[in-house]
N, C-alpha and C. Protein backbone atom coordinates (compact mmCIF):
# COMPACT_ATOMS: atom_id res chain seq x y z
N UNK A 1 28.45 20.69 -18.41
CA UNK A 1 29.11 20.76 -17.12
C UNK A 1 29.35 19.34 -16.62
N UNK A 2 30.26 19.43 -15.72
CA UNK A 2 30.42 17.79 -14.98
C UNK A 2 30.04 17.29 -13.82
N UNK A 3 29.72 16.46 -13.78
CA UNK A 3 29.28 15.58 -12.63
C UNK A 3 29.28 16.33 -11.34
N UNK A 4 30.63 16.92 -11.04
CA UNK A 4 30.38 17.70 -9.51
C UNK A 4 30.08 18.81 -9.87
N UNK A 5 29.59 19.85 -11.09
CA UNK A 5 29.06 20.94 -10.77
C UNK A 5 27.21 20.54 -11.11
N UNK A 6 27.15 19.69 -11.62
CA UNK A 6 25.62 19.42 -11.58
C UNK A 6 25.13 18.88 -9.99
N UNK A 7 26.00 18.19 -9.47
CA UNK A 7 25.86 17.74 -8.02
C UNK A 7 25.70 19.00 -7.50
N UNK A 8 26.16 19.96 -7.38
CA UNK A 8 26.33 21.03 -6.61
C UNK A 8 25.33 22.25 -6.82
N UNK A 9 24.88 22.38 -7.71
CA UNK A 9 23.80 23.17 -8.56
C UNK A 9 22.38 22.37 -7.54
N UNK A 10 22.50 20.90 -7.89
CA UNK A 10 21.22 20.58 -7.50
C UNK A 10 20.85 20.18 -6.08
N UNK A 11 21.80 19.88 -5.68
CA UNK A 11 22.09 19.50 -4.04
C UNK A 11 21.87 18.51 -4.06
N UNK A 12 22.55 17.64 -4.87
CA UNK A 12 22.60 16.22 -4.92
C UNK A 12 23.50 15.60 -4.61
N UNK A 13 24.09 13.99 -4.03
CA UNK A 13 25.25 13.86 -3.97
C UNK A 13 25.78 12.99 -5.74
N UNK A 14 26.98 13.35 -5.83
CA UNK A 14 27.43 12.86 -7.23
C UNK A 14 26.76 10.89 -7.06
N UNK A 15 26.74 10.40 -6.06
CA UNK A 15 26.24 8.93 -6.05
C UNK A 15 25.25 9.04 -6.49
N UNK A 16 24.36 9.89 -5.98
CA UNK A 16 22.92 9.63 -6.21
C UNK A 16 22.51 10.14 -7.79
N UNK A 17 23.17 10.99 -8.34
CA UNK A 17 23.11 11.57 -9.82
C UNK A 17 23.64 10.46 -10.10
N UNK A 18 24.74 9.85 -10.07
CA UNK A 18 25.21 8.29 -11.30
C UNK A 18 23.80 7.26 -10.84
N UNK A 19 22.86 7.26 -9.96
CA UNK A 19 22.19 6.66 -9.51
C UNK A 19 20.97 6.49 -10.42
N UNK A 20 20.41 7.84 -10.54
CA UNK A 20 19.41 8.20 -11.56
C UNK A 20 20.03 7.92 -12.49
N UNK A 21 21.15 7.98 -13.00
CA UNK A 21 21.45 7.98 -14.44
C UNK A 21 20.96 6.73 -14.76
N UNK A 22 21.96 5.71 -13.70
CA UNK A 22 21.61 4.43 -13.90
C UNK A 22 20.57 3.41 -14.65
N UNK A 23 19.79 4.24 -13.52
CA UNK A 23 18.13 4.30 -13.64
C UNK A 23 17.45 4.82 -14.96
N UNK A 24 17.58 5.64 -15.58
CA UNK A 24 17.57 5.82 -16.42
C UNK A 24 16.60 7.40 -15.97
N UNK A 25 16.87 8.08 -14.78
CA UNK A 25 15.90 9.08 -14.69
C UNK A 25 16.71 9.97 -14.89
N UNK A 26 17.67 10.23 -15.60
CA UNK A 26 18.23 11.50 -16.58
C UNK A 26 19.54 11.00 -17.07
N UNK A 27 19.75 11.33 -18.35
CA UNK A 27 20.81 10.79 -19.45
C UNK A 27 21.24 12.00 -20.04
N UNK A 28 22.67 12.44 -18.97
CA UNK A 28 23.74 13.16 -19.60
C UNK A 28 24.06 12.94 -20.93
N UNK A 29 24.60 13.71 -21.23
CA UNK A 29 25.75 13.03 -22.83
C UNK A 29 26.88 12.81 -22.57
N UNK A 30 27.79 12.22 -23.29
CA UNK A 30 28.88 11.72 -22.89
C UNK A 30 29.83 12.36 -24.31
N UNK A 31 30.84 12.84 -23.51
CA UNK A 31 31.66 13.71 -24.68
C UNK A 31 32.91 12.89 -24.76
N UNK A 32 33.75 12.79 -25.49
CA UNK A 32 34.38 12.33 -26.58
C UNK A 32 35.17 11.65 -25.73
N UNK A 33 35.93 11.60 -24.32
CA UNK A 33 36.19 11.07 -23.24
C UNK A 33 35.93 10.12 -22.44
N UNK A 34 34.75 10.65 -22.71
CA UNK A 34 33.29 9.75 -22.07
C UNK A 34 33.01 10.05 -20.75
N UNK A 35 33.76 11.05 -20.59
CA UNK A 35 32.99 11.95 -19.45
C UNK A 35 31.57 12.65 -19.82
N UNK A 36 30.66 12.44 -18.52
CA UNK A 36 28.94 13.10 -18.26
C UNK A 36 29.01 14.22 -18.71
N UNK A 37 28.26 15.01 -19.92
CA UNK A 37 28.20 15.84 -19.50
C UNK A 37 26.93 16.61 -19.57
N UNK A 38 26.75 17.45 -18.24
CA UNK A 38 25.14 17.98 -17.98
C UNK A 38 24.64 18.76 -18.21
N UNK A 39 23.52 19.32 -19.04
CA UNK A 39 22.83 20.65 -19.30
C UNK A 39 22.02 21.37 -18.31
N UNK A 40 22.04 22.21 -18.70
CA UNK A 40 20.98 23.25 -17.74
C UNK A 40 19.74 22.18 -17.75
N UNK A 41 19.07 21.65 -18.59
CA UNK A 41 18.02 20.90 -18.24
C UNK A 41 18.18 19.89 -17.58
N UNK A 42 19.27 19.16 -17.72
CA UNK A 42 19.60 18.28 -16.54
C UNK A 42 19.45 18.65 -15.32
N UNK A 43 19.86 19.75 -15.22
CA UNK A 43 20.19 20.25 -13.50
C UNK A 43 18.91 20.38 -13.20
N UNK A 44 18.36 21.14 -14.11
CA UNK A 44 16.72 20.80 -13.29
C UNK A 44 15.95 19.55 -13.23
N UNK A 45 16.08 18.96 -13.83
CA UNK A 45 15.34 17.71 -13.88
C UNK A 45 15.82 17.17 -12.70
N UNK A 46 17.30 17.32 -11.94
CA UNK A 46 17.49 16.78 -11.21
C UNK A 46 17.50 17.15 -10.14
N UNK A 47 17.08 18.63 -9.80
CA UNK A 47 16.49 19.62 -8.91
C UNK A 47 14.91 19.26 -8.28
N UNK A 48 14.73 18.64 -9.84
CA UNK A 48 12.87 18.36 -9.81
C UNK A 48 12.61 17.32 -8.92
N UNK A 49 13.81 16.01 -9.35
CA UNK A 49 14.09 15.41 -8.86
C UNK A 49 14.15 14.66 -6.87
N UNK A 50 15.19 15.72 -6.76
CA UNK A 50 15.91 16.04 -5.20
C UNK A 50 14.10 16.49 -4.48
N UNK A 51 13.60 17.54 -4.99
CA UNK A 51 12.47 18.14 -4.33
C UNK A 51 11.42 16.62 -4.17
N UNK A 52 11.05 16.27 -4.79
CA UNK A 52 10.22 15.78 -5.25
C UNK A 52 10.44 14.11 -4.31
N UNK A 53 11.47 13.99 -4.44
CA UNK A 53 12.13 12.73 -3.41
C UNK A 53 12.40 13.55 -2.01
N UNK A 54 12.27 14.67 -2.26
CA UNK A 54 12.59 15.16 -0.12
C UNK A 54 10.73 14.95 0.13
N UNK A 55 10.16 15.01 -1.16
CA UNK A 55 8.42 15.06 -0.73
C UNK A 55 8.33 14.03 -0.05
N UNK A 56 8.75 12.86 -0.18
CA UNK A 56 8.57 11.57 -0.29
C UNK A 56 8.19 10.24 -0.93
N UNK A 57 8.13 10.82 -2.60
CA UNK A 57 8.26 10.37 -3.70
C UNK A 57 8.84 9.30 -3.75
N UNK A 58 8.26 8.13 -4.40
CA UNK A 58 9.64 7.26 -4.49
C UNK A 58 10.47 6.91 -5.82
N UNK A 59 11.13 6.49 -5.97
CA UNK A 59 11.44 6.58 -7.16
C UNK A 59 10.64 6.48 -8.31
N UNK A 60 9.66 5.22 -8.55
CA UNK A 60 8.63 5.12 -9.58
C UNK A 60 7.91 6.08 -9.38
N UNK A 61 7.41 6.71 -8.57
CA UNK A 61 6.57 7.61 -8.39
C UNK A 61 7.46 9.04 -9.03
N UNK A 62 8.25 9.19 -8.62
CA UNK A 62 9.04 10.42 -9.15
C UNK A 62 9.38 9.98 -11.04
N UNK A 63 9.65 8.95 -11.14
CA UNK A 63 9.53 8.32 -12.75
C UNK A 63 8.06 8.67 -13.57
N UNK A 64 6.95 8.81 -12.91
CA UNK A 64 5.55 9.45 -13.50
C UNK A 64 6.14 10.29 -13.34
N UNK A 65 6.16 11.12 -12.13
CA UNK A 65 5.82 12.71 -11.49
C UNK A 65 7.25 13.27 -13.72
N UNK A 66 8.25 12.41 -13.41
CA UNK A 66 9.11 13.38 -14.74
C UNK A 66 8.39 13.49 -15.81
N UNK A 67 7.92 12.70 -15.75
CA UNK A 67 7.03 11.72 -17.15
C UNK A 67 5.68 13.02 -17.98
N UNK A 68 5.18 13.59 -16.46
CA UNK A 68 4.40 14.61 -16.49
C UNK A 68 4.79 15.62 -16.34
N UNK A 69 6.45 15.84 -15.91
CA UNK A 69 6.83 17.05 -16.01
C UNK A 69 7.26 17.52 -17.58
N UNK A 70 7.71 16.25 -18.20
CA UNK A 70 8.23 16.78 -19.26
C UNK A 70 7.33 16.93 -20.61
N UNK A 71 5.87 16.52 -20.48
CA UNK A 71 4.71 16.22 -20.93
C UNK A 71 4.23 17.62 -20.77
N UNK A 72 3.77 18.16 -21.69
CA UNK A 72 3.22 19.80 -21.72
C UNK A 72 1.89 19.55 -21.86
N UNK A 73 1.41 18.44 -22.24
CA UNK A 73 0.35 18.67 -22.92
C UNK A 73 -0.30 17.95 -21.87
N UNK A 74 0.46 17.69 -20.42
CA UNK A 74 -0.41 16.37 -19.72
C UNK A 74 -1.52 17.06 -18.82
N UNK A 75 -2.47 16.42 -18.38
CA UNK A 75 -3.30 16.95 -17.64
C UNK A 75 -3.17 17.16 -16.16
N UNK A 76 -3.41 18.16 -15.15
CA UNK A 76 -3.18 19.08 -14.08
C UNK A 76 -3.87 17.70 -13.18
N UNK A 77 -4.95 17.22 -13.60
CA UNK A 77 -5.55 16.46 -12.85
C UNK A 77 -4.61 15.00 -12.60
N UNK A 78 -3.90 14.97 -13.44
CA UNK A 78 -3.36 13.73 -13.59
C UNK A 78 -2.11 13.55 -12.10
N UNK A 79 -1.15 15.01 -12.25
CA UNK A 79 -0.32 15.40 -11.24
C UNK A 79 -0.91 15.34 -9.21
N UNK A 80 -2.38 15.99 -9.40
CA UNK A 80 -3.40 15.59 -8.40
C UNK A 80 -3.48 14.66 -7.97
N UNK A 81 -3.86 13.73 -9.04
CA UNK A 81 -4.29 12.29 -8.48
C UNK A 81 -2.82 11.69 -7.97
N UNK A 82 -1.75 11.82 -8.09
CA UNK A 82 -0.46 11.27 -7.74
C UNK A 82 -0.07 11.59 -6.17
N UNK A 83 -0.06 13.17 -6.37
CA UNK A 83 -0.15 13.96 -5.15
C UNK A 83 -1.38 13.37 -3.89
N UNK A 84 -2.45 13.09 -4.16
CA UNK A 84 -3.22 12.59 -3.39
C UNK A 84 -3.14 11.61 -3.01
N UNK A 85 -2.60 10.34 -3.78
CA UNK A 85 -2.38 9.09 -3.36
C UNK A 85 -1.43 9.42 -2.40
N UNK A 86 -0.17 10.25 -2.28
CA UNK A 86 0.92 10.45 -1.48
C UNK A 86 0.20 11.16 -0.15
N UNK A 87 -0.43 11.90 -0.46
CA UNK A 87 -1.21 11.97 0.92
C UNK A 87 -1.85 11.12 1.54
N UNK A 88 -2.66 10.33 1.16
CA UNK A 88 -3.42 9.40 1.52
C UNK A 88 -2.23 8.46 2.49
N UNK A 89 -0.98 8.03 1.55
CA UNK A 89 0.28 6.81 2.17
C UNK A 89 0.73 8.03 3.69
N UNK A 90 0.95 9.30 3.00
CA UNK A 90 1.93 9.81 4.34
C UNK A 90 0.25 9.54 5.50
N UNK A 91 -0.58 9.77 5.34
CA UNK A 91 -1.90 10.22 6.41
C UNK A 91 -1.88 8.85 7.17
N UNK A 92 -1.82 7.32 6.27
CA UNK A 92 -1.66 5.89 6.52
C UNK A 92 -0.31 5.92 7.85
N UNK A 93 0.68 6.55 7.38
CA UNK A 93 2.19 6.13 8.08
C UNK A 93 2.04 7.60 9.43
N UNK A 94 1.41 8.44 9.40
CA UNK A 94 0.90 9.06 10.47
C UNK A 94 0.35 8.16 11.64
N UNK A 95 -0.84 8.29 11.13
CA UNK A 95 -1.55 6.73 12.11
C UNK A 95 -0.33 5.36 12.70
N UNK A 96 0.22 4.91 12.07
CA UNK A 96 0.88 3.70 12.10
C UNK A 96 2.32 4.22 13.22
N UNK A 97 2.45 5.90 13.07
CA UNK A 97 3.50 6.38 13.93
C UNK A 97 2.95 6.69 15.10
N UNK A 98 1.20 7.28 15.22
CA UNK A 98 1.13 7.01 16.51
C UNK A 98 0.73 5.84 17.31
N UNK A 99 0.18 5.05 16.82
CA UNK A 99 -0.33 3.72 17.04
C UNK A 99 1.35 3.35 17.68
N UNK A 100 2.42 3.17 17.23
CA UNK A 100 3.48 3.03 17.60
C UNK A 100 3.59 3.30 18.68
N UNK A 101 3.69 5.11 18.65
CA UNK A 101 4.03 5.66 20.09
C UNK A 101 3.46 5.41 21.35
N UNK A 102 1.88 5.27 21.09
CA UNK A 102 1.43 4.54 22.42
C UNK A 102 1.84 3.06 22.73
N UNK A 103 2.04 2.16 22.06
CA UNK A 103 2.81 1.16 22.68
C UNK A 103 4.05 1.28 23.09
N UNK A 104 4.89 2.03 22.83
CA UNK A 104 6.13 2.29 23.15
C UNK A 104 6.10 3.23 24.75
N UNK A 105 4.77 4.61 25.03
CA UNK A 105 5.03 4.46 26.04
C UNK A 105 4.50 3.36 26.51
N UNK A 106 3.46 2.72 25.82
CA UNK A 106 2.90 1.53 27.09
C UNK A 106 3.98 0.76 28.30
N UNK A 107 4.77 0.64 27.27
CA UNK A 107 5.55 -0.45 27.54
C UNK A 107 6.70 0.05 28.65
N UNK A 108 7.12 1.45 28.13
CA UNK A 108 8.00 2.26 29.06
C UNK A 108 7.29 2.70 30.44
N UNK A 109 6.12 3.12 30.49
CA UNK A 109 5.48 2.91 31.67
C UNK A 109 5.19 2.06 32.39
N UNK A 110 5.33 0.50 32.07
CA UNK A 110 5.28 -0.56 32.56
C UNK A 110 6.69 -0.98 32.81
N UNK A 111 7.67 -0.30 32.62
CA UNK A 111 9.18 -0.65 33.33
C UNK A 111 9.53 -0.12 34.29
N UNK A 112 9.94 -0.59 35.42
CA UNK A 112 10.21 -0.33 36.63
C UNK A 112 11.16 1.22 36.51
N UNK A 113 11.89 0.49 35.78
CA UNK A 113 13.51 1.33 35.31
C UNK A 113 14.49 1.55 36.62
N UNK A 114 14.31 0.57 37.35
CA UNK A 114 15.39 0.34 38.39
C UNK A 114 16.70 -0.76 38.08
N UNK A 115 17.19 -1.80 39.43
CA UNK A 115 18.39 -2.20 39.03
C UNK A 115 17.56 -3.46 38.88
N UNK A 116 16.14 -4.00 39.15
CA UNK A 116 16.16 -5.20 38.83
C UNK A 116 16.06 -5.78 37.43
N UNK A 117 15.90 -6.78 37.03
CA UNK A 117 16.60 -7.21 35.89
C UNK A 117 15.20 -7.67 35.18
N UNK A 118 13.79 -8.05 35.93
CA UNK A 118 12.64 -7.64 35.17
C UNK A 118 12.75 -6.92 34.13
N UNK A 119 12.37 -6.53 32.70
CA UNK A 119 11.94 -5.49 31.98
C UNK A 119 10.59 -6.08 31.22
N UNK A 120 9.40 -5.63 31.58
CA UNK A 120 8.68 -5.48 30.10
C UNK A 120 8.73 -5.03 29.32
N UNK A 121 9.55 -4.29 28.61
CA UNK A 121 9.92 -4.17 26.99
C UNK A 121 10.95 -4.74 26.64
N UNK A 122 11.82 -5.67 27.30
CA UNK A 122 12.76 -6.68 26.75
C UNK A 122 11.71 -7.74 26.77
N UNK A 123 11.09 -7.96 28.02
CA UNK A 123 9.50 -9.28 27.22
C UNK A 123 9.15 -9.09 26.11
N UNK A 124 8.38 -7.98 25.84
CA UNK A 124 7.37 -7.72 24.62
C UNK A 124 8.93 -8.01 23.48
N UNK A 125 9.40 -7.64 23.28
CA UNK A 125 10.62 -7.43 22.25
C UNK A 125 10.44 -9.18 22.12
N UNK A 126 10.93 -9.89 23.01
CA UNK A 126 11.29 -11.16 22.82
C UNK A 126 10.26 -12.13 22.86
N UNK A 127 8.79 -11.47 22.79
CA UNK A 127 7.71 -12.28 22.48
C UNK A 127 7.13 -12.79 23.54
N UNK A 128 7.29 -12.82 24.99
CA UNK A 128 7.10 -13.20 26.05
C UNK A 128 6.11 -12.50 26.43
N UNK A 129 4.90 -13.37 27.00
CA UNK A 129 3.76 -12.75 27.11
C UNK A 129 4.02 -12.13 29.37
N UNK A 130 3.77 -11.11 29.33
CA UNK A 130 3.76 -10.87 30.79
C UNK A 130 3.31 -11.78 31.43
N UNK A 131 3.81 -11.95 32.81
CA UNK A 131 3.09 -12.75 33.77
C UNK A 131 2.80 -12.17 34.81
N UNK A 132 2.27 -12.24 35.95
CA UNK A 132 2.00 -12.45 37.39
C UNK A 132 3.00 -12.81 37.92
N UNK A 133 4.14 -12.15 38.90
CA UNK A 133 4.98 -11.99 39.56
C UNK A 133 4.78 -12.96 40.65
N UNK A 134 3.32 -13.24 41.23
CA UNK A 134 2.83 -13.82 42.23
C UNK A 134 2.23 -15.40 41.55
N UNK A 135 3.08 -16.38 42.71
CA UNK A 135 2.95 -17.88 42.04
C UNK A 135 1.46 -17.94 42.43
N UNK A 136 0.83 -18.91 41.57
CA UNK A 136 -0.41 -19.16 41.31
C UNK A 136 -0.77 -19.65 43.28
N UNK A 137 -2.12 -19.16 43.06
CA UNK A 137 -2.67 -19.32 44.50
C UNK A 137 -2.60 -18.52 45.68
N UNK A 138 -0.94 -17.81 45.36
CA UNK A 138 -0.51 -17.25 46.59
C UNK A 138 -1.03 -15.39 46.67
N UNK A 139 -1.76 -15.02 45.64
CA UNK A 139 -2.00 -13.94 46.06
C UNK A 139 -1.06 -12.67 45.99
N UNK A 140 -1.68 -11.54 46.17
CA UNK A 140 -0.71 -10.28 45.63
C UNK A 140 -0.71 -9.76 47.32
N UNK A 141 0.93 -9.64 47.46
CA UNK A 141 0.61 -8.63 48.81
C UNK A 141 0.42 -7.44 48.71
């Protein structure tokens, strides 16, 4: 089959299939034209693929994850330990998203959000450490 019915089978876009090819994470044949052309095992591999990168796989990582798909003889534990490391990174980038969010409201709660032209989160953005509104000595009314 060609290029746009393997795209379409796998829910891939045709870029991203010449992409892998590239890559070398699946190698159509090329018929006498030299047009791609794709087998049923292709389409899955590149099904395996699509899933496996919506996990959040990255490419090298999805380069094992084939490696062990196409490996019969590989060990269950081996697929685990891959899978777990990916938990471990998404559990890491959890933390790091809320750690985020509370500075972000910090910062939004510390903006007036009126017409004056103050902002503390254009400070923080531009590295500017807050100050005291009130000149030294004179006190807060």
């Amino acid at each position: 089959m060609n290029i746009s019915a393997a795209a379409e089978l796998s829910h891939l876009p045709v870029k991203t299939i010449r992409y892998y090819e590239e890559i070398g994470l699946v190698e159509p044949t090329r018929s006498s034209n030299g047009y791609r052309d794709f087998t049923d095992q292709d389409v899955q591999t590149l099904k395996f693929l699509q899933r496996a990168r919506g996990l959040g796989f990255s490419i090298e990582e999805c380069r094992d994850l084939l490696s062990l798909y196409e490996d019969r003889n590989r060990a269950s534990s081996d697929v685990k330990a891959l899978t777990r490391a990916k938990i471990a990174e998404v559990e890491r980038k959890i933390e790091e998203l809320v750690s985020l969010k509370r500075v972000l409201e910090t910062l939004a709660e510390a903006c007036h959000g009126d017409e004056r032209p103050e902002c503390p989160i254009i400070d923080d953005l531009a590295g500017k450490i807050a100050q005291d509104p009130a000149p030294e000595g004179q006190g807060r009314k």
